[in-house]
PDB file of N, CA and C in Angstrom:
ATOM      1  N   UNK A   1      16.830   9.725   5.296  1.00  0.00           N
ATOM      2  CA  UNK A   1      17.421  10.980   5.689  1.00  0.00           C
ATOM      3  C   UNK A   1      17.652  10.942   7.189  1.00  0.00           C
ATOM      4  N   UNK A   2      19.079  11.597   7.679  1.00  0.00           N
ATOM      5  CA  UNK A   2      19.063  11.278   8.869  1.00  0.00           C
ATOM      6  C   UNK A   2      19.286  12.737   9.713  1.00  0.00           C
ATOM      7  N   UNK A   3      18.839  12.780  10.752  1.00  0.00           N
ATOM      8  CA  UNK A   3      18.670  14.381  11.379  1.00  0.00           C
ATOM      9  C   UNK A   3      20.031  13.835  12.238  1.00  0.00           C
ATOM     10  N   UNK A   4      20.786  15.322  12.715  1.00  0.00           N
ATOM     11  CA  UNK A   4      21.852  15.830  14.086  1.00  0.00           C
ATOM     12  C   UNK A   4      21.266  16.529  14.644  1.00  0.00           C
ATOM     13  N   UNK A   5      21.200  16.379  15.763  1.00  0.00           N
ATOM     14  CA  UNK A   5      20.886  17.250  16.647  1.00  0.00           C
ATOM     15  C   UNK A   5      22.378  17.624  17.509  1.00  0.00           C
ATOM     16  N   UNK A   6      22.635  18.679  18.060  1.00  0.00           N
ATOM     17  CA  UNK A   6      23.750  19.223  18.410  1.00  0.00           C
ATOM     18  C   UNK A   6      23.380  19.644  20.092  1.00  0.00           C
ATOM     19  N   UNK A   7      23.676  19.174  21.521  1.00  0.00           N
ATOM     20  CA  UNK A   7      22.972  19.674  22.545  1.00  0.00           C
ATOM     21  C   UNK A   7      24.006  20.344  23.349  1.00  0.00           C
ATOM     22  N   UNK A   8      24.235  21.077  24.047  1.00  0.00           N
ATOM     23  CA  UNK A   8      25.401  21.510  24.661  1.00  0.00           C
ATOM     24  C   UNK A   8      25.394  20.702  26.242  1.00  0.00           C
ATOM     25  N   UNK A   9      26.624  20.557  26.458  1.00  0.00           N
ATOM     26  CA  UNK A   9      27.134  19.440  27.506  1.00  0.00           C
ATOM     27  C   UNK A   9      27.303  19.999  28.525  1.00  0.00           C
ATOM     28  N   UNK A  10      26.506  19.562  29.728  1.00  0.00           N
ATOM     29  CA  UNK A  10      26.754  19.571  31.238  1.00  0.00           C
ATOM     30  C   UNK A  10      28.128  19.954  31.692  1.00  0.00           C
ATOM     31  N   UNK A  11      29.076  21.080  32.112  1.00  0.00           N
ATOM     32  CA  UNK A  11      30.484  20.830  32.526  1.00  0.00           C
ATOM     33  C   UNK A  11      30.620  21.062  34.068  1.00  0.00           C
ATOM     34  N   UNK A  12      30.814  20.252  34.572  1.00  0.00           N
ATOM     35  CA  UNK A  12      30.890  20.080  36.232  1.00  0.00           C
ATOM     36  C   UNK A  12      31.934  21.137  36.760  1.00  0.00           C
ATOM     37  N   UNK A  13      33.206  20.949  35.800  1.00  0.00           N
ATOM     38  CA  UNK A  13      34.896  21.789  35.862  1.00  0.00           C
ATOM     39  C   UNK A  13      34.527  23.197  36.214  1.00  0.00           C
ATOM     40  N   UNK A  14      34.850  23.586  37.720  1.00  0.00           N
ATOM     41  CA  UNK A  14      34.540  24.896  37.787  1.00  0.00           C
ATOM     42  C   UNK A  14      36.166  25.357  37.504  1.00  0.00           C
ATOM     43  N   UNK A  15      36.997  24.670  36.592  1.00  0.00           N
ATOM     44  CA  UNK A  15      38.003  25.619  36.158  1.00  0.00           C
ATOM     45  C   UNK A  15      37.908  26.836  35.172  1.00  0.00           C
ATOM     46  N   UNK A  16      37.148  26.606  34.539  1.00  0.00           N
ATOM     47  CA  UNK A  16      36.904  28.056  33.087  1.00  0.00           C
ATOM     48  C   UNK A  16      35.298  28.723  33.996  1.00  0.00           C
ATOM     49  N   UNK A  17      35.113  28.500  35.379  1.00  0.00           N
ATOM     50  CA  UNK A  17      34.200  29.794  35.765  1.00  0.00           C
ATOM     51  C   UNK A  17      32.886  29.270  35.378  1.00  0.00           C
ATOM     52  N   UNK A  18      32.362  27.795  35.247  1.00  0.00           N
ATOM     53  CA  UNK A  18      30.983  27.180  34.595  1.00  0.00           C
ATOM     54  C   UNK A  18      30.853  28.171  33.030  1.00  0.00           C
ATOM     55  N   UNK A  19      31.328  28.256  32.894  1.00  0.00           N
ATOM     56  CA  UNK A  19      31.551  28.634  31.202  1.00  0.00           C
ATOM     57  C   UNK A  19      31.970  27.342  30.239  1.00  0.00           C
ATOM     58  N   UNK A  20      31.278  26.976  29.189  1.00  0.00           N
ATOM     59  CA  UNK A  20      31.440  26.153  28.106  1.00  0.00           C
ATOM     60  C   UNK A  20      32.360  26.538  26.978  1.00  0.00           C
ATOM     61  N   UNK A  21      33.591  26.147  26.835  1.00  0.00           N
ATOM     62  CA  UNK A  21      34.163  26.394  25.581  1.00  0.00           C
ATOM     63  C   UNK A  21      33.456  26.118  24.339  1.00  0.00           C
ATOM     64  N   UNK A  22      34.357  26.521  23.083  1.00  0.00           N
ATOM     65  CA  UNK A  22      34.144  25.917  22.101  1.00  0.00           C
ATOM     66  C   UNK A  22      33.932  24.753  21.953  1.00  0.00           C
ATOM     67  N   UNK A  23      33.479  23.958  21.494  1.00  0.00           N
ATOM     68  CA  UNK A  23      33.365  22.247  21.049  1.00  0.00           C
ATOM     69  C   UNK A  23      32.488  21.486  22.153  1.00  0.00           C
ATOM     70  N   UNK A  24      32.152  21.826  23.064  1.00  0.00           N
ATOM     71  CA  UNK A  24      31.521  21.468  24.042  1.00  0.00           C
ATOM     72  C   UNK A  24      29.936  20.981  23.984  1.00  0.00           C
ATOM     73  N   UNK A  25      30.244  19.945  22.975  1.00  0.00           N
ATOM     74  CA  UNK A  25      28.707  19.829  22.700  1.00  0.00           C
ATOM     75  C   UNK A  25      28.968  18.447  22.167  1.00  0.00           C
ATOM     76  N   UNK A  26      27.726  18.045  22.233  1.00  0.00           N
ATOM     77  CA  UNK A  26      27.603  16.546  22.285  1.00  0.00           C
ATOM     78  C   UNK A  26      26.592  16.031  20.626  1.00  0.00           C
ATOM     79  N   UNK A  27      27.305  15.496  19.619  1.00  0.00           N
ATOM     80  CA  UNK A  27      26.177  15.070  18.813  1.00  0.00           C
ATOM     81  C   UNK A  27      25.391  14.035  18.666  1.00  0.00           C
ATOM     82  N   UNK A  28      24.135  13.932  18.559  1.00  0.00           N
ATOM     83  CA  UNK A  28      23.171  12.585  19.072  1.00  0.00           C
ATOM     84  C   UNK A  28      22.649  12.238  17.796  1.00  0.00           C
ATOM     85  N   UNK A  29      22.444  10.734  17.125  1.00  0.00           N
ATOM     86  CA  UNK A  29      22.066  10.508  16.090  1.00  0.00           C
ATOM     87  C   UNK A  29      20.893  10.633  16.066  1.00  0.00           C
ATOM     88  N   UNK A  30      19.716  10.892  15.178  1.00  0.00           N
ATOM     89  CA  UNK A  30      18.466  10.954  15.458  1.00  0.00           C
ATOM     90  C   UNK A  30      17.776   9.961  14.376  1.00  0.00           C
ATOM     91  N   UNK A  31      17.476   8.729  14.748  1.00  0.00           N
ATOM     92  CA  UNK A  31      17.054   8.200  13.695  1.00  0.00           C
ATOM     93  C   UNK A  31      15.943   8.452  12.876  1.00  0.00           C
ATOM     94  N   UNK A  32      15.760   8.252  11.759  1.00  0.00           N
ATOM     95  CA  UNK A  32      13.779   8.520  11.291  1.00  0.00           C
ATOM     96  C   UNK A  32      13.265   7.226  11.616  1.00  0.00           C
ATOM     97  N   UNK A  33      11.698   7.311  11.878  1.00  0.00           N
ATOM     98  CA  UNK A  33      11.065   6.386  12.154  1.00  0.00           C
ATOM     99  C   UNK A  33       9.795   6.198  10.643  1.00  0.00           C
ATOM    100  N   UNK A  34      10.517   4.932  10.444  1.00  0.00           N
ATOM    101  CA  UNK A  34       9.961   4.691   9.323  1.00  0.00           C
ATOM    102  C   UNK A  34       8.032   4.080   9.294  1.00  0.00           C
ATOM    103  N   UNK A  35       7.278   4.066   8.400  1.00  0.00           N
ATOM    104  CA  UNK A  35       6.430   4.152   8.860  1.00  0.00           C
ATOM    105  C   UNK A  35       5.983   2.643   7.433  1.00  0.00           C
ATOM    106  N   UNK A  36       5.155   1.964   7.946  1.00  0.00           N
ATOM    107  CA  UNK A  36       4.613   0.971   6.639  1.00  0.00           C
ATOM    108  C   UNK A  36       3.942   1.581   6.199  1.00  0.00           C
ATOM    109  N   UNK A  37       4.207   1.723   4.908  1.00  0.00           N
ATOM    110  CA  UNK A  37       3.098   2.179   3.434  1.00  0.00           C
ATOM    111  C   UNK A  37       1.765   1.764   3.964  1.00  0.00           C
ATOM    112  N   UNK A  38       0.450   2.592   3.714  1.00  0.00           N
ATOM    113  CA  UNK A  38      -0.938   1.943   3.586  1.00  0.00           C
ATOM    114  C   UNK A  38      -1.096   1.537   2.663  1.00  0.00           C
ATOM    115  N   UNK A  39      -2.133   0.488   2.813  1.00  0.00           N
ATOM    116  CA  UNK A  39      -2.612  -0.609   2.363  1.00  0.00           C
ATOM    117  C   UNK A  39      -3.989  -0.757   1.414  1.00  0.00           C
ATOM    118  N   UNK A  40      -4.040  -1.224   0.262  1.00  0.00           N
ATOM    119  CA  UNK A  40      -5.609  -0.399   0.015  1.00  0.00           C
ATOM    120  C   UNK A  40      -6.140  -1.865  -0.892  1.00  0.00           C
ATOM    121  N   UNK A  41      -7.020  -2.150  -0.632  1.00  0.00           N
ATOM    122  CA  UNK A  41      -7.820  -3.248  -1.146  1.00  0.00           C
ATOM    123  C   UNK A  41      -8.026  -2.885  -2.600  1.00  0.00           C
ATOM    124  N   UNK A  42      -8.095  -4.485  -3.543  1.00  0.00           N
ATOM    125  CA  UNK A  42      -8.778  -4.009  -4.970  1.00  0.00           C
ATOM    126  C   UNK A  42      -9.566  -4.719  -4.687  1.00  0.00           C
ATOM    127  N   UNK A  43     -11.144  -3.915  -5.416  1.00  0.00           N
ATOM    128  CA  UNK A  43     -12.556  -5.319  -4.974  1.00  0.00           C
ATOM    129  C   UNK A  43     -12.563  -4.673  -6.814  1.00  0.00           C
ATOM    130  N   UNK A  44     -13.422  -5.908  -6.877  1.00  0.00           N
ATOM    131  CA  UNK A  44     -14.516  -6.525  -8.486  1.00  0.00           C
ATOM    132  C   UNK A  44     -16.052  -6.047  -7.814  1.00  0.00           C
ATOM    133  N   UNK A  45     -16.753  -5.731  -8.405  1.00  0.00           N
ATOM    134  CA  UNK A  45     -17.893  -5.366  -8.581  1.00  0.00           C
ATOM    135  C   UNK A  45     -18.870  -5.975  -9.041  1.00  0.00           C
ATOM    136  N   UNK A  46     -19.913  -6.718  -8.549  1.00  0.00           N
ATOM    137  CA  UNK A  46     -20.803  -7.455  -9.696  1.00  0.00           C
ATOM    138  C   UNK A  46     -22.246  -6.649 -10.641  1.00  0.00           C
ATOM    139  N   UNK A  47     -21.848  -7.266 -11.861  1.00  0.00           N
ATOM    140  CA  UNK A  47     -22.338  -6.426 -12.922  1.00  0.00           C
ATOM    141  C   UNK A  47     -23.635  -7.449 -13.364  1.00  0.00           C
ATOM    142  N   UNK A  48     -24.300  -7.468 -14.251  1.00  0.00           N
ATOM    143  CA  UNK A  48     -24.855  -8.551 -15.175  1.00  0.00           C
ATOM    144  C   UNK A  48     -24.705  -8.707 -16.590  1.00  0.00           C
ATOM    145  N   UNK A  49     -23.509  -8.383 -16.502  1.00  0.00           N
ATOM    146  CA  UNK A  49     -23.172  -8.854 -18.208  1.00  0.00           C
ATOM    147  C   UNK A  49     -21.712  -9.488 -18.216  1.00  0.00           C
ATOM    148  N   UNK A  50     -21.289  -8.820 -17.496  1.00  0.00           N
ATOM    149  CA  UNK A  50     -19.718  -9.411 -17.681  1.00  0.00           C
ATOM    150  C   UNK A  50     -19.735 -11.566 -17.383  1.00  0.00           C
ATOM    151  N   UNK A  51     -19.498 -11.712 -18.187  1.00  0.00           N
ATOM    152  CA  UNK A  51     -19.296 -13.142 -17.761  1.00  0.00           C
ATOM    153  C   UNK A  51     -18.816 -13.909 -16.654  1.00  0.00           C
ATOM    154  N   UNK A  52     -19.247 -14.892 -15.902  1.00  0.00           N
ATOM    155  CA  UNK A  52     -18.292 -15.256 -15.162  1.00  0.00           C
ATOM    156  C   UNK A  52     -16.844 -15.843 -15.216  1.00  0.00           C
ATOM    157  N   UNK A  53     -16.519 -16.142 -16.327  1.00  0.00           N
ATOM    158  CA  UNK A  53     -15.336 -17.039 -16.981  1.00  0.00           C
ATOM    159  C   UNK A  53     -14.316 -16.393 -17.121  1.00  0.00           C
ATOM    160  N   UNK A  54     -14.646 -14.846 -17.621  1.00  0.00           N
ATOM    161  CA  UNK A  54     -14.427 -13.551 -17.791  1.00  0.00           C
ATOM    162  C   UNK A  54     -13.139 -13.241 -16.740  1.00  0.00           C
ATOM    163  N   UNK A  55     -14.249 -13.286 -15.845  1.00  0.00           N
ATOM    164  CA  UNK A  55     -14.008 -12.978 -14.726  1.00  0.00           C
ATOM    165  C   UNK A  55     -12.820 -13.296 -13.889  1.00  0.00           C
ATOM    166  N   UNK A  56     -12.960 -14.734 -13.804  1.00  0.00           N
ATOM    167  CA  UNK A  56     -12.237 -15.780 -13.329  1.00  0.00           C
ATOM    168  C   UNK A  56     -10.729 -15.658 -14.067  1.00  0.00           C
ATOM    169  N   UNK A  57     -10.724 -15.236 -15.045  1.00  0.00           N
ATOM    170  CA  UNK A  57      -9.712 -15.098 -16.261  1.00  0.00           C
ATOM    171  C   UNK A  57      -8.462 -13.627 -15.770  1.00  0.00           C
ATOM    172  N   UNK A  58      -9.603 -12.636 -15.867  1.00  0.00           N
ATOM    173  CA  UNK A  58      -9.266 -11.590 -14.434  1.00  0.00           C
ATOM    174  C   UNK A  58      -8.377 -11.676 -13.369  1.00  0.00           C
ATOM    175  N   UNK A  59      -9.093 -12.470 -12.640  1.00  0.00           N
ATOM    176  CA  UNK A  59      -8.073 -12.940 -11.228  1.00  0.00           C
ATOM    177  C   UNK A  59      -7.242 -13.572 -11.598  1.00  0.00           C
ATOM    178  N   UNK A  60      -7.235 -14.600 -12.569  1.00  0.00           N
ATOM    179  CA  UNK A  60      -5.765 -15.319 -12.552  1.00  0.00           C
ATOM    180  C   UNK A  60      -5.034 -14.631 -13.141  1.00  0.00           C
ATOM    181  N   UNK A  61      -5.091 -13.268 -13.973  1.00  0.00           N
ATOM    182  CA  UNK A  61      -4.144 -12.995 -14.865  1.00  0.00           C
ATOM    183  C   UNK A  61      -3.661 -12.309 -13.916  1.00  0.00           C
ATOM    184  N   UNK A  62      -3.970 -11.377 -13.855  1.00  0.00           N
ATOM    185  CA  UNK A  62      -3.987  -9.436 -12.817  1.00  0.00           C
ATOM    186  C   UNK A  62      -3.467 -10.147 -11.361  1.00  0.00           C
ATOM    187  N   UNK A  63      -4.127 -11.422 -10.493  1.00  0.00           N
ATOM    188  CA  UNK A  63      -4.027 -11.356  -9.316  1.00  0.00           C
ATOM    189  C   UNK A  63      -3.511 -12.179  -8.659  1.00  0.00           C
ATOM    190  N   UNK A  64      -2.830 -13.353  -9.811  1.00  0.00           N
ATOM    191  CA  UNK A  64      -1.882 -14.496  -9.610  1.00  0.00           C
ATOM    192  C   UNK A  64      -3.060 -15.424  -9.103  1.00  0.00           C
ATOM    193  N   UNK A  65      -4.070 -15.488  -9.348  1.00  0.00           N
ATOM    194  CA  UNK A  65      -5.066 -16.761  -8.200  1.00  0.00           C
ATOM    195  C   UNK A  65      -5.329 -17.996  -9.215  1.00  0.00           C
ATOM    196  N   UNK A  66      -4.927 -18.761  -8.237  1.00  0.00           N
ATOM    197  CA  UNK A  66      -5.252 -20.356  -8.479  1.00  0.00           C
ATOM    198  C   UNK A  66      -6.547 -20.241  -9.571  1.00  0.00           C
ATOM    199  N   UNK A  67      -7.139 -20.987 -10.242  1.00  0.00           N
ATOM    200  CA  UNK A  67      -8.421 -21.366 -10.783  1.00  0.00           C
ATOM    201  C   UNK A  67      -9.196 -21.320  -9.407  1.00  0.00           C
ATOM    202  N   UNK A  68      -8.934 -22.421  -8.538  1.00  0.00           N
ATOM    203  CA  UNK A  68     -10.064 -22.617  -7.680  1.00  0.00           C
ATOM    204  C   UNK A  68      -9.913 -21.163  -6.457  1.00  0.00           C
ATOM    205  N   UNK A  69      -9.154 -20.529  -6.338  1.00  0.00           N
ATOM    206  CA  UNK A  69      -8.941 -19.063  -5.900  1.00  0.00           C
ATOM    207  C   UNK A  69      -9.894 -18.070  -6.602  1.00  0.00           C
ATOM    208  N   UNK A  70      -9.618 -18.255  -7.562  1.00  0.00           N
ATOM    209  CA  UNK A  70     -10.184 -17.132  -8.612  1.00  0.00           C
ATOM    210  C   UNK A  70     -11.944 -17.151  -8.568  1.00  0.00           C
ATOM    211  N   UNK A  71     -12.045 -18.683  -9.187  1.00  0.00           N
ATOM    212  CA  UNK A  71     -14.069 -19.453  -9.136  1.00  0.00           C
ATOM    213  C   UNK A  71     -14.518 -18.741  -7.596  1.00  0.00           C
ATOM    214  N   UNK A  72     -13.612 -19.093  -6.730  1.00  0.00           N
ATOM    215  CA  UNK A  72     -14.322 -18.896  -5.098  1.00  0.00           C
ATOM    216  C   UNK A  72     -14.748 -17.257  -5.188  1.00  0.00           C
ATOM    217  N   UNK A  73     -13.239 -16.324  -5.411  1.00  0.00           N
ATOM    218  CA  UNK A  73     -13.932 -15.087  -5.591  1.00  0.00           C
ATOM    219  C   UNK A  73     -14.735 -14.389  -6.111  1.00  0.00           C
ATOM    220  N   UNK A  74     -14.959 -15.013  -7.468  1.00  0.00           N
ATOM    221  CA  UNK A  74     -15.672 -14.567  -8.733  1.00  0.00           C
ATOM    222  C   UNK A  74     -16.890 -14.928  -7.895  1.00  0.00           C
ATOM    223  N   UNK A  75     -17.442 -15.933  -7.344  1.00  0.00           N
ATOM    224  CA  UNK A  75     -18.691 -16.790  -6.774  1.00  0.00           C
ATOM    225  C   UNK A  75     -18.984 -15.519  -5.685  1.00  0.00           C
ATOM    226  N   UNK A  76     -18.130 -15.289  -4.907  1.00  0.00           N
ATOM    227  CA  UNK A  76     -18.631 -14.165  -3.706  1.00  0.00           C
ATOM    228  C   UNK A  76     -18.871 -12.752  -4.091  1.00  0.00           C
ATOM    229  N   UNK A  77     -17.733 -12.520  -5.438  1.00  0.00           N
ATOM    230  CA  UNK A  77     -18.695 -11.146  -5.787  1.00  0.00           C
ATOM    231  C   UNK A  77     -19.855 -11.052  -6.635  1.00  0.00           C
ATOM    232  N   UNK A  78     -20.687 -12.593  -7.104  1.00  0.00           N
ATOM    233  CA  UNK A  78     -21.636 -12.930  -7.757  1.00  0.00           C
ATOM    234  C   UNK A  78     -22.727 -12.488  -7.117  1.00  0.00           C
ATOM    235  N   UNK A  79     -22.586 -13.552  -5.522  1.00  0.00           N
ATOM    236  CA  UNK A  79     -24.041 -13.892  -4.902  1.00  0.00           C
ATOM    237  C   UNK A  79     -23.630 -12.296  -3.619  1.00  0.00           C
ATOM    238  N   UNK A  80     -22.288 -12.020  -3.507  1.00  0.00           N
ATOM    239  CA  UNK A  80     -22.008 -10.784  -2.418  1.00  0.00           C
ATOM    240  C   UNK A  80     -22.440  -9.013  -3.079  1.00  0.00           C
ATOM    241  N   UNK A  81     -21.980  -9.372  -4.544  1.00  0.00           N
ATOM    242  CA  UNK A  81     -21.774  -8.009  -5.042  1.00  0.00           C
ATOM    243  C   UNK A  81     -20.612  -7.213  -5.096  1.00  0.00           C
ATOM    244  N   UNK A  82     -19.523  -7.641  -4.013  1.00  0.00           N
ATOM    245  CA  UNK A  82     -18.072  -7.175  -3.937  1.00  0.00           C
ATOM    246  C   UNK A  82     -17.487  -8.009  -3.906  1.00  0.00           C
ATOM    247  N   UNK A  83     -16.398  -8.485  -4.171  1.00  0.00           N
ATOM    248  CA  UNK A  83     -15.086  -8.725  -3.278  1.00  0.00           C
ATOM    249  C   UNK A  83     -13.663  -8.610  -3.463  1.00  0.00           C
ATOM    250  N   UNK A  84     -13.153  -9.163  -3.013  1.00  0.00           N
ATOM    251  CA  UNK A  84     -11.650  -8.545  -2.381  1.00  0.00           C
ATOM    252  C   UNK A  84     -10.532  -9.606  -3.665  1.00  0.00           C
ATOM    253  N   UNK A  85      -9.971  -8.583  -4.329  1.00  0.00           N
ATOM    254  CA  UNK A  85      -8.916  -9.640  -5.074  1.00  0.00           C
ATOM    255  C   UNK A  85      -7.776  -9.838  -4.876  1.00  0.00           C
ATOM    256  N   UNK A  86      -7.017  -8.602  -3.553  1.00  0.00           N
ATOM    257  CA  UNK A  86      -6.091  -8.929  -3.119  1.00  0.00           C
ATOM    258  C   UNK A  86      -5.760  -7.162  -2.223  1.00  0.00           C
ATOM    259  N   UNK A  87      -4.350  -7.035  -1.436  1.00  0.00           N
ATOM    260  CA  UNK A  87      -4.338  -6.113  -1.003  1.00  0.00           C
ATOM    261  C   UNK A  87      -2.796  -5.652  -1.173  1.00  0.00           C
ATOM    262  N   UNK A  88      -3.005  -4.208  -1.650  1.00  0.00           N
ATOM    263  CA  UNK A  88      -1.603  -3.746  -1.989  1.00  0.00           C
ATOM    264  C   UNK A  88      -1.056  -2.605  -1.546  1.00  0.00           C
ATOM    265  N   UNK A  89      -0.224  -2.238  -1.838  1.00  0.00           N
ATOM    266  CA  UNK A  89       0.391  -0.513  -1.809  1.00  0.00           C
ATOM    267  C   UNK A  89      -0.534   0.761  -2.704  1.00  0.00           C
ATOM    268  N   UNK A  90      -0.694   1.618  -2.504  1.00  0.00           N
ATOM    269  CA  UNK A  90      -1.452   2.452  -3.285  1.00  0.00           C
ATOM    270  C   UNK A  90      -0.961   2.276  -4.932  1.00  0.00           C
ATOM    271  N   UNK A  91       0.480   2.273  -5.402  1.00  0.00           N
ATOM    272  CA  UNK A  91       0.510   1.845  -6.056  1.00  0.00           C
ATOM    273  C   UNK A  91       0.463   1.243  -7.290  1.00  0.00           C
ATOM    274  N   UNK A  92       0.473  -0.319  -6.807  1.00  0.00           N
ATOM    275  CA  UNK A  92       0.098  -1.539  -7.070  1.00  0.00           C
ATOM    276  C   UNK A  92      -1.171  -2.088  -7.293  1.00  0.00           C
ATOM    277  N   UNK A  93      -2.026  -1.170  -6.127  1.00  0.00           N
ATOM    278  CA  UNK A  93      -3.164  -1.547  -6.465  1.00  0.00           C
ATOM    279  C   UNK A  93      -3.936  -0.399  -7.388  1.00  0.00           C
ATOM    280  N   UNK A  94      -3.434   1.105  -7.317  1.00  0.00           N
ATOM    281  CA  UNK A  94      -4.144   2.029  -8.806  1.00  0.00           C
ATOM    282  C   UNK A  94      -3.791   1.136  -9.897  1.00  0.00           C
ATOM    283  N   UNK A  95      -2.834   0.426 -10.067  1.00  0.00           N
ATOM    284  CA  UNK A  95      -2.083   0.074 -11.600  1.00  0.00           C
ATOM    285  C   UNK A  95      -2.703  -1.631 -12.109  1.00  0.00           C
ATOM    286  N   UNK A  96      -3.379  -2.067 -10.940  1.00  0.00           N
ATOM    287  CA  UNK A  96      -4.062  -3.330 -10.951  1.00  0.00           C
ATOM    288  C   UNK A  96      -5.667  -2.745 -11.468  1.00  0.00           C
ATOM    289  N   UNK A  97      -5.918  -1.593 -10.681  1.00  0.00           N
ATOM    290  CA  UNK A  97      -7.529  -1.408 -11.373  1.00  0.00           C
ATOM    291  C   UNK A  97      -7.493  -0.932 -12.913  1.00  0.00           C
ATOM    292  N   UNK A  98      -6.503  -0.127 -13.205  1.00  0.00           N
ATOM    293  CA  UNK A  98      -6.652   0.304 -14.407  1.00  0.00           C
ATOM    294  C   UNK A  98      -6.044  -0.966 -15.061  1.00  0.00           C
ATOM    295  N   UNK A  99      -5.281  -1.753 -14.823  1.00  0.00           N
ATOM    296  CA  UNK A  99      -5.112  -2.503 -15.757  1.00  0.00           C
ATOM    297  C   UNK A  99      -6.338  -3.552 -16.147  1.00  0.00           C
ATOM    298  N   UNK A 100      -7.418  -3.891 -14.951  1.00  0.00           N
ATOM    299  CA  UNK A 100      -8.161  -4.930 -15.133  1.00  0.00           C
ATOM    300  C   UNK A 100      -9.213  -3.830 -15.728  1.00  0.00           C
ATOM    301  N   UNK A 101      -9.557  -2.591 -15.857  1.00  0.00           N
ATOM    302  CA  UNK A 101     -10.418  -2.112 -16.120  1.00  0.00           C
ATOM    303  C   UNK A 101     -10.111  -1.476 -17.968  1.00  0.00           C
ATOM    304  N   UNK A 102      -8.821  -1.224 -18.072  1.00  0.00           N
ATOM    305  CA  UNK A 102      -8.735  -1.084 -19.620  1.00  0.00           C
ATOM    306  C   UNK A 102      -8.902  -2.716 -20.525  1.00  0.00           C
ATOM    307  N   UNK A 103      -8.564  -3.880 -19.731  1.00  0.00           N
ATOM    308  CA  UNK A 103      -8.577  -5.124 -20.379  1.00  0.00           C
ATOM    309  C   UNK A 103     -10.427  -5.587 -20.381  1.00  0.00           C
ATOM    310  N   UNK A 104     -10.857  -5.412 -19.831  1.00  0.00           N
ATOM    311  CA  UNK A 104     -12.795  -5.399 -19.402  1.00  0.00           C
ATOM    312  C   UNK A 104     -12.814  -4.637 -20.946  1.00  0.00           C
ATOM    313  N   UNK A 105     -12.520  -3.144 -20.524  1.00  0.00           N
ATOM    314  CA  UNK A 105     -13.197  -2.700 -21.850  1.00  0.00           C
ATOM    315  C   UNK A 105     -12.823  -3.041 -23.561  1.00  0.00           C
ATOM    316  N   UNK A 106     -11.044  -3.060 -23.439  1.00  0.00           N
ATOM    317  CA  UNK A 106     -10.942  -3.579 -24.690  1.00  0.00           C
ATOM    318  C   UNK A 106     -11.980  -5.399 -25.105  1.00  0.00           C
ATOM    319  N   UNK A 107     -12.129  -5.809 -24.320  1.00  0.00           N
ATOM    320  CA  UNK A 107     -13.196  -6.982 -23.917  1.00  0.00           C
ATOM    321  C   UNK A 107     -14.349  -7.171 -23.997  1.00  0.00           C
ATOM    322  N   UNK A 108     -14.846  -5.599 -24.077  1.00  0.00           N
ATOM    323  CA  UNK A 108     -15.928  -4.993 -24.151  1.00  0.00           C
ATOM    324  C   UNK A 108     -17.172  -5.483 -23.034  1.00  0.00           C
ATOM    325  N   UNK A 109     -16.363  -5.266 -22.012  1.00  0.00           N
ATOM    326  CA  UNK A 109     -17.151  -6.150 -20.334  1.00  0.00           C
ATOM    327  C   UNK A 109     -17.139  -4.758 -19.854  1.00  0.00           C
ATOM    328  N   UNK A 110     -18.598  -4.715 -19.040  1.00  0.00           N
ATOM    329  CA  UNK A 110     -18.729  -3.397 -18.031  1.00  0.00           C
ATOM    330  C   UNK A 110     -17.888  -3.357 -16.913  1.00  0.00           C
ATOM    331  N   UNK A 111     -17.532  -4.831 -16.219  1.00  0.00           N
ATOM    332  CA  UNK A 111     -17.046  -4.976 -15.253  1.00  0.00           C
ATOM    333  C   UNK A 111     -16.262  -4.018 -14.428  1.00  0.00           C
ATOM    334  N   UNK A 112     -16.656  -3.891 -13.089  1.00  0.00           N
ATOM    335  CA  UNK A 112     -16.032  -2.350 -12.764  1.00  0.00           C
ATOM    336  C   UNK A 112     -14.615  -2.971 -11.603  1.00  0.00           C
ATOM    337  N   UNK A 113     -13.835  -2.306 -11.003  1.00  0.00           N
ATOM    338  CA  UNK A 113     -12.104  -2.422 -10.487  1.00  0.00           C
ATOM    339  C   UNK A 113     -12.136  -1.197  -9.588  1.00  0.00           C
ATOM    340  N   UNK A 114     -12.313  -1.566  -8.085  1.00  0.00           N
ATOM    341  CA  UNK A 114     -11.927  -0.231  -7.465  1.00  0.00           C
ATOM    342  C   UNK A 114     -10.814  -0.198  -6.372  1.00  0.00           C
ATOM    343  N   UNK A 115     -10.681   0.227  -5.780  1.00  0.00           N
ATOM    344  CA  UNK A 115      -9.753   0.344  -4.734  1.00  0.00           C
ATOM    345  C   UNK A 115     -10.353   1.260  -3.498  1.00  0.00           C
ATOM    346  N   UNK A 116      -9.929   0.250  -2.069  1.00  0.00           N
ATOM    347  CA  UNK A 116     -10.637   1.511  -1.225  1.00  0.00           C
ATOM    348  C   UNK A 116      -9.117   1.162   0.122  1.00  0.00           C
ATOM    349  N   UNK A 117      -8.911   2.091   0.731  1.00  0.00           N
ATOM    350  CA  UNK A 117      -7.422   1.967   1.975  1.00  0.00           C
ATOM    351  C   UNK A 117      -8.162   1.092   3.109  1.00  0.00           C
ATOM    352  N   UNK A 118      -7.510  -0.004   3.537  1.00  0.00           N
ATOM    353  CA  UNK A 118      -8.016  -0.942   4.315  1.00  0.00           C
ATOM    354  C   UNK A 118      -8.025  -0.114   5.409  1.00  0.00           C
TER     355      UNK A 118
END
């Protein structure tokens, strides 16, 4: 969306008496200043039931990660308790937790999917 602003113009011409006619105005484009979307982390949660394989299965599906991407993260939210599976648009990343969190349960895994704004 783009704003006008309309300003009325300086006239030096002391022929019309420093009086401004009609039309005497100047229009200035006003651009919007666009702003980058925030950003919001999805972390995995470590549970003790959900499998690790599970897991790993998780990240590669939902988060595009390599095998050895996936093992590394699965490993840090093992021995960490959290971690990070990737970072998105609000979104991308609501539609990543519910998706990894309805596939857990049809799975019948506790495994929990959250999101927090970096």
């Amino acid at each position: 969306m783009l704003n006008w602003t309309i300003t009325n113009a300086q006239n030096d011409d002391d022929n019309n008496g420093g009086q401004q006619g009609p039309g005497t105005g100047t229009v200035v484009k006003v651009r919007p200043k666009t702003q980058k979307p925030a950003m919001y982390r999805v972390l995995l949660l470590n549970d003790d039931y959900t499998p690790m394989e599970f897991v790993v299965h998780v990240l590669e599906r939902f988060f595009n990660k390599s095998r050895e991407a996936a093992t590394e993260i699965m490993l840090h939210v093992h021995h960490r308790g959290v971690g990070v599976c990737g970072v998105y648009t609000y979104e991308v990343a609501e539609t990543k937790v519910g998706q990894v969190i309805d596939f857990a349960r049809r799975h019948q895994h506790p495994l929990q999917c959250t999101m927090e704004k970096e």
